[in-house]
N, C-alpha and C. Protein backbone atom coordinates (compact mmCIF):
# COMPACT_ATOMS: atom_id res chain seq x y z
N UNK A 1 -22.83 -26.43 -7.33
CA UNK A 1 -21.79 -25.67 -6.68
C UNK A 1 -21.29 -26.44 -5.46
N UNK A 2 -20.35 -26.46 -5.42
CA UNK A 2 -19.41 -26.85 -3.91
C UNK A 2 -19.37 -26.08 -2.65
N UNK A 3 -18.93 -26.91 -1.86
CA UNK A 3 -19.54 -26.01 -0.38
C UNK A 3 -17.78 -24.79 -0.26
N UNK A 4 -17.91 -23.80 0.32
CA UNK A 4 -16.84 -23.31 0.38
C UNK A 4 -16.60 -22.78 1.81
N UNK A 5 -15.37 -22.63 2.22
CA UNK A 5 -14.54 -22.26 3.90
C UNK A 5 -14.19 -21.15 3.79
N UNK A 6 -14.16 -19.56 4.57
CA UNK A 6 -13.47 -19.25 4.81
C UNK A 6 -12.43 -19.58 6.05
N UNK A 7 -11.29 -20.01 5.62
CA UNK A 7 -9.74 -20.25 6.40
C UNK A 7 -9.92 -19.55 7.48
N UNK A 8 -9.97 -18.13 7.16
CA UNK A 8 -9.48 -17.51 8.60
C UNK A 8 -9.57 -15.48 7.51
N UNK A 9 -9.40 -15.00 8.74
CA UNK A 9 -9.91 -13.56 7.97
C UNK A 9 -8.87 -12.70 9.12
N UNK A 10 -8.06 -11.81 8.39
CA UNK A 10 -7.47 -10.91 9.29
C UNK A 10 -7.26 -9.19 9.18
N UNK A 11 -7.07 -8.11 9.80
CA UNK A 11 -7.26 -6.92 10.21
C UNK A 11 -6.13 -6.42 10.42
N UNK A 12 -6.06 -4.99 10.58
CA UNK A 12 -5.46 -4.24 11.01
C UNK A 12 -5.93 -3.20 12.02
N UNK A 13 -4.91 -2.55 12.66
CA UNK A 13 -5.72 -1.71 13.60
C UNK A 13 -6.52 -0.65 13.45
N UNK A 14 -7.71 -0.47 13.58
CA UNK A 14 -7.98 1.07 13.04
C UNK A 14 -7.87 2.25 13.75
N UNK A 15 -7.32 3.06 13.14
CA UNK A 15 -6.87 4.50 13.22
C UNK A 15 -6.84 5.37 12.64
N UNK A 16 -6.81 6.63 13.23
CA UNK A 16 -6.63 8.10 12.56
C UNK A 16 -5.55 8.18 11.33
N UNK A 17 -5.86 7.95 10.29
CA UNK A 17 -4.57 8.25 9.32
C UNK A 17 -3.21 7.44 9.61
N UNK A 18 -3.35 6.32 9.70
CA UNK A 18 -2.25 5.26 9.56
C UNK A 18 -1.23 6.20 9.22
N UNK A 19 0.05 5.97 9.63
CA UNK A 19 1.34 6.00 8.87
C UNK A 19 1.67 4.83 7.71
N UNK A 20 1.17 3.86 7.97
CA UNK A 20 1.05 2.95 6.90
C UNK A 20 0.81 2.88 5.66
N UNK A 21 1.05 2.32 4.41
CA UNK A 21 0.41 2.70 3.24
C UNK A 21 -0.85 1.87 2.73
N UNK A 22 -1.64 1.90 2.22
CA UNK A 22 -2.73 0.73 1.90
C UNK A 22 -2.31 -0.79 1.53
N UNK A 23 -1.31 -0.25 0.22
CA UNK A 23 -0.34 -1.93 0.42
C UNK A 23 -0.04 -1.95 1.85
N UNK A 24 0.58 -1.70 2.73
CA UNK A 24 1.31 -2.43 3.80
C UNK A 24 0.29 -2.92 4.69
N UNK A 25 -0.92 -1.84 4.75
CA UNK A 25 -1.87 -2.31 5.25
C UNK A 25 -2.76 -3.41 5.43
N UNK A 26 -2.60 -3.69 3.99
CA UNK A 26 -3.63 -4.89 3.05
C UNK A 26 -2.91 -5.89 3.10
N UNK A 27 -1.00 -5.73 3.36
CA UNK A 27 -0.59 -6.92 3.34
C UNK A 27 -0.11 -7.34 4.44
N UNK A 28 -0.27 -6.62 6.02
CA UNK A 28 -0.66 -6.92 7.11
C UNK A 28 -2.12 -8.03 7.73
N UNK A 29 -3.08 -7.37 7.03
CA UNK A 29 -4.18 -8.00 7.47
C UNK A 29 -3.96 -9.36 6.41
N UNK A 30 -3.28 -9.39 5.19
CA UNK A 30 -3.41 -10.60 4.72
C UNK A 30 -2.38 -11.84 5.27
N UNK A 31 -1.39 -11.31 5.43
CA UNK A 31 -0.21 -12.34 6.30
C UNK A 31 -1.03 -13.00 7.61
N UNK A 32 -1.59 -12.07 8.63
CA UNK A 32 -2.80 -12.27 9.45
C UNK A 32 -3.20 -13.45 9.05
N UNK A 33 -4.26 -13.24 8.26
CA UNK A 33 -4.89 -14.62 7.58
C UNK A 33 -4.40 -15.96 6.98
N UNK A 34 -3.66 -15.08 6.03
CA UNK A 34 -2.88 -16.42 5.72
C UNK A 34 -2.03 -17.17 6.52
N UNK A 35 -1.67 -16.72 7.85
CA UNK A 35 -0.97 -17.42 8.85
C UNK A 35 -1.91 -17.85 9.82
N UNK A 36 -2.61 -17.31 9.75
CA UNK A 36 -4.22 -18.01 10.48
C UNK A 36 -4.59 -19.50 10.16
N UNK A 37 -4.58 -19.30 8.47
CA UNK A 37 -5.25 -20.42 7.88
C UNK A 37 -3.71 -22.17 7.86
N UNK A 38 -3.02 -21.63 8.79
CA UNK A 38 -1.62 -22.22 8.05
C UNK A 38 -1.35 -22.65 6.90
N UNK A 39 -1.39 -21.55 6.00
CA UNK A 39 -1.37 -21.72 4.54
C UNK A 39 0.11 -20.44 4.72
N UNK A 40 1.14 -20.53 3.94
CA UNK A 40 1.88 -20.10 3.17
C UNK A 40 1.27 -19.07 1.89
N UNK A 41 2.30 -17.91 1.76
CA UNK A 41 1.97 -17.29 0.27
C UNK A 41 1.91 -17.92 -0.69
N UNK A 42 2.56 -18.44 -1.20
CA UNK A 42 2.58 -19.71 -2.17
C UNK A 42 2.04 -20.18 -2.26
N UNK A 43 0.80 -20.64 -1.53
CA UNK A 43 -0.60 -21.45 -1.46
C UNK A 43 -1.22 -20.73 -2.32
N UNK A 44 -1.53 -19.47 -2.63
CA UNK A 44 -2.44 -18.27 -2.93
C UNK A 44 -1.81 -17.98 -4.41
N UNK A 45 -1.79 -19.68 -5.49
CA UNK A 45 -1.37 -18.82 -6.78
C UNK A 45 -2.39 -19.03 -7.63
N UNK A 46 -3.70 -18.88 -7.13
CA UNK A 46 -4.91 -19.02 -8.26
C UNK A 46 -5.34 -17.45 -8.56
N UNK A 47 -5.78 -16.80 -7.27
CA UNK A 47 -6.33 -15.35 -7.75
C UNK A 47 -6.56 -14.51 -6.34
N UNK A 48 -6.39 -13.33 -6.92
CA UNK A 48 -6.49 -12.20 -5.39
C UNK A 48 -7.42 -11.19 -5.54
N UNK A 49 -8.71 -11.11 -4.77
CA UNK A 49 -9.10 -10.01 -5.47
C UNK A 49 -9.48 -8.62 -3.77
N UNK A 50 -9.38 -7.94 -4.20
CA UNK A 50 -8.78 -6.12 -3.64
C UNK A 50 -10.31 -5.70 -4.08
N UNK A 51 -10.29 -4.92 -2.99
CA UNK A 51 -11.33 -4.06 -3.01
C UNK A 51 -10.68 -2.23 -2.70
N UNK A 52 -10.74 -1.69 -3.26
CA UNK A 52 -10.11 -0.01 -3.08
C UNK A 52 -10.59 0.80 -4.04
N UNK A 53 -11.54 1.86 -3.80
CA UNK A 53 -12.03 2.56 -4.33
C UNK A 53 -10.57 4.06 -4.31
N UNK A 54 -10.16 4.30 -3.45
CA UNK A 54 -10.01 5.89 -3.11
C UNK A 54 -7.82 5.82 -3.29
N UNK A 55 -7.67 4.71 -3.60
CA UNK A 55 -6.38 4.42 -3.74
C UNK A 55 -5.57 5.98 -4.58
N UNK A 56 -6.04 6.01 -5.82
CA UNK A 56 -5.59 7.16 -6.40
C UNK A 56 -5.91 8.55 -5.62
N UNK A 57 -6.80 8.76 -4.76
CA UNK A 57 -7.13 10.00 -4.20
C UNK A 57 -5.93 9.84 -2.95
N UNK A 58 -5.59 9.26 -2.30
CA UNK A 58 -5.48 9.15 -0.69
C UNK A 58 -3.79 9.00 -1.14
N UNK A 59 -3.39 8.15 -1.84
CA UNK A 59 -1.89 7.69 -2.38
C UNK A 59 -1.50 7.72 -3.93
N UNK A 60 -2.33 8.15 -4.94
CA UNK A 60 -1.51 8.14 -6.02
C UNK A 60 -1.27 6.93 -6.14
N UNK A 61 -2.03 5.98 -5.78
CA UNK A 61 -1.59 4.93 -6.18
C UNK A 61 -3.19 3.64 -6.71
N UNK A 62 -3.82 3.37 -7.62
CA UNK A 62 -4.77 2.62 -8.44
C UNK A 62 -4.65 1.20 -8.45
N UNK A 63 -3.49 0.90 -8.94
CA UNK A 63 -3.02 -0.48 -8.71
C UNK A 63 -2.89 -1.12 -7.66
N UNK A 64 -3.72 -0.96 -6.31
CA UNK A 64 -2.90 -1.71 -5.52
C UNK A 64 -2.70 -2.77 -5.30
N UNK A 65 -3.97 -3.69 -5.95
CA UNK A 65 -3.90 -4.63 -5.92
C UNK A 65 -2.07 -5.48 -6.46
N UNK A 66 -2.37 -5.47 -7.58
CA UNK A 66 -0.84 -5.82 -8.12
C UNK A 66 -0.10 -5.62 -7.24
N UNK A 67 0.72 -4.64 -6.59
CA UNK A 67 1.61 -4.13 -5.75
C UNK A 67 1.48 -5.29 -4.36
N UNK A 68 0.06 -5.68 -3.84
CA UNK A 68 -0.46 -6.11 -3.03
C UNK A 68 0.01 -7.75 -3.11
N UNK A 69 0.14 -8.02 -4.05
CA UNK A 69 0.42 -9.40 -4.28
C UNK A 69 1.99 -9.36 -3.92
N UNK A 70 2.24 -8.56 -4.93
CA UNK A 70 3.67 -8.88 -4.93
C UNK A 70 4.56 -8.74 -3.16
N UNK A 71 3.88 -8.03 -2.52
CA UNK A 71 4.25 -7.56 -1.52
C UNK A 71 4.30 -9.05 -0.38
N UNK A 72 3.25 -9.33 -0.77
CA UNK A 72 3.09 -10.94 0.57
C UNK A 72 3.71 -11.74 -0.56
N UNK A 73 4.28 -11.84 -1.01
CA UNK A 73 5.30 -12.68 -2.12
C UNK A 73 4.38 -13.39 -3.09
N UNK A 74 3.04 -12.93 -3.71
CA UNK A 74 1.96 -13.97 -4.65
C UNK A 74 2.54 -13.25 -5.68
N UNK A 75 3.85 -13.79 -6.40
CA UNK A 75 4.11 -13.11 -7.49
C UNK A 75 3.56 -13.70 -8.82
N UNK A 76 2.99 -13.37 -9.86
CA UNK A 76 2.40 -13.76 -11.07
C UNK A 76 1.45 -14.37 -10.62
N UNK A 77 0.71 -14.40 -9.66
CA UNK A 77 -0.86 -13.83 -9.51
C UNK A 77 -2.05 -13.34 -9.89
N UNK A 78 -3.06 -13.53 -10.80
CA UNK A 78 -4.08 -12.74 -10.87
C UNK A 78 -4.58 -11.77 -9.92
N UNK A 79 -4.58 -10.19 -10.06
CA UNK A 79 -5.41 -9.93 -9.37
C UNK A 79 -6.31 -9.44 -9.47
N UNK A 80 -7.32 -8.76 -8.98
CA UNK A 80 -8.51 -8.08 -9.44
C UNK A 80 -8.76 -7.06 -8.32
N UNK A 81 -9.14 -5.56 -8.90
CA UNK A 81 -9.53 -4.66 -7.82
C UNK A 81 -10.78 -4.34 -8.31
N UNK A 82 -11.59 -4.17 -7.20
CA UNK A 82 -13.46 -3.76 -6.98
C UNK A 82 -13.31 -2.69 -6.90
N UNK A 83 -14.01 -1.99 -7.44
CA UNK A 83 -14.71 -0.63 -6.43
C UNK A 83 -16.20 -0.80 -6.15
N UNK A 84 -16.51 -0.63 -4.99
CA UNK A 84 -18.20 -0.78 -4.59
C UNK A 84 -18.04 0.50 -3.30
N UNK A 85 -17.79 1.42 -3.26
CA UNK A 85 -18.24 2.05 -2.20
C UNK A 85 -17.84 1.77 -1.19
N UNK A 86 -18.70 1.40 -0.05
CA UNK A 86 -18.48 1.04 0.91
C UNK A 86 -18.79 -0.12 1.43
N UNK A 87 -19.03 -1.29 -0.17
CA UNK A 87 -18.84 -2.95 -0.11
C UNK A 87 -18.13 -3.04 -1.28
N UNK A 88 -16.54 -2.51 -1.56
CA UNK A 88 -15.91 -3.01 -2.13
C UNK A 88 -15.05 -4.47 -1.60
N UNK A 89 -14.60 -4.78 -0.02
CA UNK A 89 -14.30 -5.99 0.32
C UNK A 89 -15.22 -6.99 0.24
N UNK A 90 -16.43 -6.55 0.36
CA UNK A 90 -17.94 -7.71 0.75
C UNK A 90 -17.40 -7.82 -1.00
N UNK A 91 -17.90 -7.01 -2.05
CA UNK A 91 -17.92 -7.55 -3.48
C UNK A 91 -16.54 -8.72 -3.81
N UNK A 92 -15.34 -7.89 -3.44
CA UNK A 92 -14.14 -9.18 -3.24
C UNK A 92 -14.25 -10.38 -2.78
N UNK A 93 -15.33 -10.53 -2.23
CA UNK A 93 -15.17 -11.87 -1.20
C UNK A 93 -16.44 -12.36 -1.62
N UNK A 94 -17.58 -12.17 -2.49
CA UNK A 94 -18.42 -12.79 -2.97
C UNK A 94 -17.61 -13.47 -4.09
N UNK A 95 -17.03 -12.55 -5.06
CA UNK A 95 -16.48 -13.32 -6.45
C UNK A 95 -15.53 -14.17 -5.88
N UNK A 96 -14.68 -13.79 -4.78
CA UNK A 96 -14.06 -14.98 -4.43
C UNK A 96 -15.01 -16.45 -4.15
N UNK A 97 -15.77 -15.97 -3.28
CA UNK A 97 -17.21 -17.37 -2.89
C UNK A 97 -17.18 -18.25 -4.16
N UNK A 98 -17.84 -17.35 -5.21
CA UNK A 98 -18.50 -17.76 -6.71
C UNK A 98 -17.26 -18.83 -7.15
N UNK A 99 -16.33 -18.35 -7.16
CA UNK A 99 -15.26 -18.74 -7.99
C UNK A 99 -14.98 -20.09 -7.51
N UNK A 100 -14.72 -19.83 -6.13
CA UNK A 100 -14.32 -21.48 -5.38
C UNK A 100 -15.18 -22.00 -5.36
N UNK A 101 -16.75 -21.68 -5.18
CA UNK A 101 -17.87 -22.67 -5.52
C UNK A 101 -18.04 -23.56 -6.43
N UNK A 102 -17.94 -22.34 -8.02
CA UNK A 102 -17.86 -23.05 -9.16
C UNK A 102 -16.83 -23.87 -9.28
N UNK A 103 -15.58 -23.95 -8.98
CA UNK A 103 -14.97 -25.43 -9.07
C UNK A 103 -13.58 -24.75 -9.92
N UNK A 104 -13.81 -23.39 -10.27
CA UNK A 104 -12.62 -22.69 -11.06
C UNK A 104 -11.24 -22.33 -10.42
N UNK A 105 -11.22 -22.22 -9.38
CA UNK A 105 -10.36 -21.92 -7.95
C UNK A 105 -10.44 -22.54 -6.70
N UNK A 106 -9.36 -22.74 -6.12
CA UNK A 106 -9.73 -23.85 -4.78
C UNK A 106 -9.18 -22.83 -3.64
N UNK A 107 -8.33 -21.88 -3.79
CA UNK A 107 -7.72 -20.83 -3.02
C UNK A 107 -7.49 -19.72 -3.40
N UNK A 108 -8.52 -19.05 -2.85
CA UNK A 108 -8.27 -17.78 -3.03
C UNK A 108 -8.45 -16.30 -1.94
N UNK A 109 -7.34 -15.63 -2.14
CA UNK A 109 -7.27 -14.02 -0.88
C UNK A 109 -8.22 -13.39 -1.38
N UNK A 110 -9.49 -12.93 -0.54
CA UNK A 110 -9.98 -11.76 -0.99
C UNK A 110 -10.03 -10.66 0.24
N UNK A 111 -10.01 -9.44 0.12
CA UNK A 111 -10.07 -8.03 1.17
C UNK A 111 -10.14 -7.24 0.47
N UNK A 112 -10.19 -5.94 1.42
CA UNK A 112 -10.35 -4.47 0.67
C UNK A 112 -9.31 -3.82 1.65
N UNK A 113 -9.35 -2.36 1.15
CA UNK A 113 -8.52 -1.26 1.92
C UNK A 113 -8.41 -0.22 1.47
N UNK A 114 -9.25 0.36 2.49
CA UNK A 114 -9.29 2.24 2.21
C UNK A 114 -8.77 2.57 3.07
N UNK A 115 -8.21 4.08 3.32
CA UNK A 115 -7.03 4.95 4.05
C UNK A 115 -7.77 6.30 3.52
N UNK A 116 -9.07 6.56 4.02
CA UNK A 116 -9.54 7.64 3.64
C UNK A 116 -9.45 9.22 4.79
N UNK A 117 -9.14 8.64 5.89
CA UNK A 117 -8.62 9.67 6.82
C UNK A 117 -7.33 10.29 6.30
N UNK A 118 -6.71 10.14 4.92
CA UNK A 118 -5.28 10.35 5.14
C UNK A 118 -5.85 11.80 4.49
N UNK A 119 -7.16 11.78 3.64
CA UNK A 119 -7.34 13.16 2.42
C UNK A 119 -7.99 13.90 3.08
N UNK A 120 -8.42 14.29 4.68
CA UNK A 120 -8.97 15.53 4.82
C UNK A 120 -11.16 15.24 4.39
N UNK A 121 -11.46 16.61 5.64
CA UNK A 121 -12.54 16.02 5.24
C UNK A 121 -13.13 16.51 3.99
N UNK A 122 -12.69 18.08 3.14
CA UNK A 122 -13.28 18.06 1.89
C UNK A 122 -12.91 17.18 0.76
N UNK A 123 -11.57 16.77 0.53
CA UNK A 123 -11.26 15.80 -0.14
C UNK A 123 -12.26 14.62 0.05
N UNK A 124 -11.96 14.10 1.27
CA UNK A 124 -12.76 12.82 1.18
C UNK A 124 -14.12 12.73 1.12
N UNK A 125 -15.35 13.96 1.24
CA UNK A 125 -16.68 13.69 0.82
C UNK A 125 -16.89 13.98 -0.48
N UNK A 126 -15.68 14.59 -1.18
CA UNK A 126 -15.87 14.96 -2.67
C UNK A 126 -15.82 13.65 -3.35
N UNK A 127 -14.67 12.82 -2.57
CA UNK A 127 -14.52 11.27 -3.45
C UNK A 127 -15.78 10.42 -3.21
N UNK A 128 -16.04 10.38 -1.74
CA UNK A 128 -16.93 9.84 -1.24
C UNK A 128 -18.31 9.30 -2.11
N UNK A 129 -18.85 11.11 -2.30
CA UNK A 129 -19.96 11.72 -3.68
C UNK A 129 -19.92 10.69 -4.95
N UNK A 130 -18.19 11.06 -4.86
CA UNK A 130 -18.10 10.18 -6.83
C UNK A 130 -19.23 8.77 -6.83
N UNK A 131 -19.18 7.91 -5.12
CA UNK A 131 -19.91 6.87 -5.78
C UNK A 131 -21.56 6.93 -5.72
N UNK A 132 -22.26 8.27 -5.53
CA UNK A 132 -23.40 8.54 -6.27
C UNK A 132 -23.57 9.16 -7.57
N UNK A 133 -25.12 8.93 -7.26
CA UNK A 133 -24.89 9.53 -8.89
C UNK A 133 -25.15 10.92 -8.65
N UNK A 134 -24.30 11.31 -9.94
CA UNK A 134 -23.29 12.82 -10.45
C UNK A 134 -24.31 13.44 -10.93
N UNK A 135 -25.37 13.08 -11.05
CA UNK A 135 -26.75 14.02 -12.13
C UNK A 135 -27.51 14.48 -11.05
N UNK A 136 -27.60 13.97 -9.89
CA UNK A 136 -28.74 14.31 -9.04
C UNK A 136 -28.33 14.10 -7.07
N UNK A 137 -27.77 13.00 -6.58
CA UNK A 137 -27.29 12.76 -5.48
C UNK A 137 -26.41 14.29 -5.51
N UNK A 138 -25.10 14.55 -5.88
CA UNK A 138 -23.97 15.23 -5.21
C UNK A 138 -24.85 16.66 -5.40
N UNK A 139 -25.00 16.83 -6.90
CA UNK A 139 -25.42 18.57 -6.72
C UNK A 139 -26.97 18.82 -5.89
N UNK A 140 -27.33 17.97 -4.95
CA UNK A 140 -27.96 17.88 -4.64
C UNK A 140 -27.94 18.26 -2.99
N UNK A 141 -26.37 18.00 -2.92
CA UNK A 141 -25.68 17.57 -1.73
C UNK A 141 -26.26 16.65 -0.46
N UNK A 142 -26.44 15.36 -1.36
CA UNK A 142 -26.67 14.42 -0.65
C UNK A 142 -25.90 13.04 -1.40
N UNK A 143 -24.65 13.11 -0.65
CA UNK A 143 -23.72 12.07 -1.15
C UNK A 143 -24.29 10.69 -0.06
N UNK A 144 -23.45 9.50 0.01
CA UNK A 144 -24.06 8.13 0.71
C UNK A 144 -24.01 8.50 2.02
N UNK A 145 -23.60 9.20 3.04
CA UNK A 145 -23.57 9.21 4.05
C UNK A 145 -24.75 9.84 4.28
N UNK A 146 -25.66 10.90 3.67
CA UNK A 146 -26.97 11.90 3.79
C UNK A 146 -27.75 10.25 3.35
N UNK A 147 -27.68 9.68 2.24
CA UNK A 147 -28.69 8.38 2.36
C UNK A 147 -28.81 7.59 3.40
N UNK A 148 -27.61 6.85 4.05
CA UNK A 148 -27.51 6.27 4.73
C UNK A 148 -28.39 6.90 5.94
N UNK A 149 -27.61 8.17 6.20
CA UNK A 149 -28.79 8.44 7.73
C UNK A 149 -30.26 8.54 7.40
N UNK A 150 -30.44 9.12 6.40
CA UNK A 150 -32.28 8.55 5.93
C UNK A 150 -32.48 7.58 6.19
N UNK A 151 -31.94 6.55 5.27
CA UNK A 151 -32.27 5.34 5.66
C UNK A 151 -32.73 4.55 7.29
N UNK A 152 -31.30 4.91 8.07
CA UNK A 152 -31.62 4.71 9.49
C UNK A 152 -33.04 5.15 10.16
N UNK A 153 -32.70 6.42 9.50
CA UNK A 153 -33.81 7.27 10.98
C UNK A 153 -35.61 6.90 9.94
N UNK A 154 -35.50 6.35 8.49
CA UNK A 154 -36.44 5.68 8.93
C UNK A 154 -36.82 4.31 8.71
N UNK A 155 -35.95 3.40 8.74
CA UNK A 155 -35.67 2.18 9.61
C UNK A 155 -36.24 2.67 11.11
N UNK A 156 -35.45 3.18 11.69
CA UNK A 156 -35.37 3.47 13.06
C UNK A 156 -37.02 3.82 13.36
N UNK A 157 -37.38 4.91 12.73
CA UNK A 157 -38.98 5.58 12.61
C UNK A 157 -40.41 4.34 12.28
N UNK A 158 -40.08 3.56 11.52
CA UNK A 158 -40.44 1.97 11.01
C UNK A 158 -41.47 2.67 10.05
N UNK A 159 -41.00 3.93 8.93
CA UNK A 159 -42.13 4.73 8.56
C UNK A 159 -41.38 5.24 7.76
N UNK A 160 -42.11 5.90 5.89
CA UNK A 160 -41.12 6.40 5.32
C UNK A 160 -41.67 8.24 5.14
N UNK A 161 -42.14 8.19 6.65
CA UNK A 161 -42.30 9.82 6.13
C UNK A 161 -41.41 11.08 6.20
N UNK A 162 -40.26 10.85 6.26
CA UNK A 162 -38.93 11.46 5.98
C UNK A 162 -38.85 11.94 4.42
N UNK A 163 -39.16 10.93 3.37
CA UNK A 163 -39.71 11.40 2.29
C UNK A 163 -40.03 12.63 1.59
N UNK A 164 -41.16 13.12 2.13
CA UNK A 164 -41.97 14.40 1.53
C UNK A 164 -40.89 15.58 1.95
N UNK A 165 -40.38 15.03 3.60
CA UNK A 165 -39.59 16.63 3.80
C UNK A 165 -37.96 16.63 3.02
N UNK A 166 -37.81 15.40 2.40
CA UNK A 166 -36.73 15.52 1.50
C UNK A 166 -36.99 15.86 0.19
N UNK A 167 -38.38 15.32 -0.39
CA UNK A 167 -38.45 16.20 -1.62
C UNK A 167 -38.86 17.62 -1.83
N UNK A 168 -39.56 18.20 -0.54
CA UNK A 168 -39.23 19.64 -0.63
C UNK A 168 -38.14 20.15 -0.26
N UNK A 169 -37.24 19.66 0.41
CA UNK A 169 -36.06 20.24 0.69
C UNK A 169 -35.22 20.19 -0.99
N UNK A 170 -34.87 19.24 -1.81
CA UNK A 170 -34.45 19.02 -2.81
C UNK A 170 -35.15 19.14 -3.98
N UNK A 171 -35.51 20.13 -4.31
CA UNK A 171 -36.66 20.04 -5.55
C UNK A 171 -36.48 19.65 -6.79
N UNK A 172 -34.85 19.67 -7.03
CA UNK A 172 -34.41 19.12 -8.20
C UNK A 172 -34.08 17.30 -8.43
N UNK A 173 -34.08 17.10 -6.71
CA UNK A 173 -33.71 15.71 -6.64
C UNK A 173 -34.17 14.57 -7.26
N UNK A 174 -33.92 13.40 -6.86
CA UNK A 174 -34.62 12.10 -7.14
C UNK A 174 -35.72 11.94 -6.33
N UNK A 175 -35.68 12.57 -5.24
CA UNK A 175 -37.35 12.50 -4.78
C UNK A 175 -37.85 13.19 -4.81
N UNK A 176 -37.93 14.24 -6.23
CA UNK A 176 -38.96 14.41 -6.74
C UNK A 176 -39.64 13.88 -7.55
N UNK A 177 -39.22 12.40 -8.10
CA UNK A 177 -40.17 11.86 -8.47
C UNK A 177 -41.16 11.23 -7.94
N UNK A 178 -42.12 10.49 -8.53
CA UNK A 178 -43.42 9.99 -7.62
C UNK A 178 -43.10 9.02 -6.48
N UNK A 179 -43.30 9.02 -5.52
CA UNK A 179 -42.89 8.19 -4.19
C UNK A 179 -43.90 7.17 -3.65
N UNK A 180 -43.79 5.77 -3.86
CA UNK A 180 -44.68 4.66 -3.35
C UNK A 180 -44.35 4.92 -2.08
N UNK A 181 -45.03 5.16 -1.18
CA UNK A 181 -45.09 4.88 0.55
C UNK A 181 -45.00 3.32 0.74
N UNK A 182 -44.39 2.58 1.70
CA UNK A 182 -44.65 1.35 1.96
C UNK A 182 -43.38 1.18 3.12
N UNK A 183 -44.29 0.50 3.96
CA UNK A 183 -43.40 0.33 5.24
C UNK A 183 -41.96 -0.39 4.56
N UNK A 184 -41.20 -0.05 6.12
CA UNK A 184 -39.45 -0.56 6.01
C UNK A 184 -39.45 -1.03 7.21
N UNK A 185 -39.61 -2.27 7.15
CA UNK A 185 -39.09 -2.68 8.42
C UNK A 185 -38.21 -2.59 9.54
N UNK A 186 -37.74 -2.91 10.37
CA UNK A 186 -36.41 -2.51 11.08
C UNK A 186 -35.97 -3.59 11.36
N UNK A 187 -34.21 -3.33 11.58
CA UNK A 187 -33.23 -4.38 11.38
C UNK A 187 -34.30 -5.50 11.81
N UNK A 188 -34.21 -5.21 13.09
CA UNK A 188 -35.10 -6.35 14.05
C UNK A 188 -35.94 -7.06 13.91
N UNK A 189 -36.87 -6.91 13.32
CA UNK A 189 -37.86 -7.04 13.55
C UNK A 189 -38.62 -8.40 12.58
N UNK A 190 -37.38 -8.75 12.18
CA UNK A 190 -37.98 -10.14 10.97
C UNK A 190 -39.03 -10.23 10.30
N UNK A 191 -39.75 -9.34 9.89
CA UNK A 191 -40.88 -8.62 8.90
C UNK A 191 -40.18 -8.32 7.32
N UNK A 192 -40.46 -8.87 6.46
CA UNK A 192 -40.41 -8.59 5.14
C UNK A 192 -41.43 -7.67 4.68
């Protein structure tokens, strides 16, 4: 594999429910970059890949990728949209890595873009849910944000006895199955 650069990486502002649309958004933070990297649109005719899970919930709109290209002028473009949750850009920007590593692509845009403040908060933990699993996480009512703070507090705790009081709290859950105890390190602490 070949060594690979990222050019330059660019943003938008974050805020309460943009007036913006996810395309305009996505093709803000990408002009950003691509004028970062002094590269031109036109540089960018190997492949694009988008990360957007909630596009159809928030805008009626799935495709954005496509739209996304065309918008910073990468017309007849490959593109590709991820969904990963809440590493759908990180997943964009690995296959981008892979790709220019392997020797298949020498330039390529990768980002994501969600606009999930635009749906309200029952809308958006209902979508949210979709990316657990539907058999046991949601009717469970513990979508990724209820994992995530587990996780922390016991990271944070350096202990997984949070555990037991989640499988009695959830009796139908996934932790009710059998539970290996074994420490979790914390961020810090450079312990495997």
């Amino acid at each position: 594999m070949r060594k690979v650069a990222v050019l330059c990486a660019g943003h938008t502002r974050f805020m309460f429910n943009s007036p913006k649309t996810q395309i305009e958004l996505l093709a803000e933070a990408a002009m950003d970059a691509i004028g970062g990297s002094s590269l031109k649109p036109r540089d960018v005719h190997q492949a694009i890949f988008c990360g957007n899970v909630l596009g159809g919930f928030t805008e009626g709109q799935i495709m954005v990728q496509s739209y996304f290209a065309d918008d910073i002028g990468c017309w007849n473009v490959p593109a590709n949209r991820y969904e990963g949750a809440c590493a759908l850009a990180t997943m964009a920007i690995r296959d981008a890595f892979m790709w220019v590593a392997s020797g298949f692509y020498d330039i390529v845009l990768a980002g994501g873009v969600e606009k999930a403040t635009s749906m309200g908060t029952s809308l958006a933990t209902r979508t949210f849910a979709m990316g657990g699993d539907s058999r046991y996480e949601y009717p469970a009512g513990s979508p990724s944000p209820v994992f995530l703070a587990c996780w922390l507090i016991c990271t944070q705790n350096n202990t997984t006895s949070l555990l037991p009081s989640l499988k009695n709290k959830w009796p139908s859950s996934p932790f009710n199955r059998t539970i290996t105890a074994r420490r979790i390190p914390t961020l810090n602490s450079g312990k495997k």
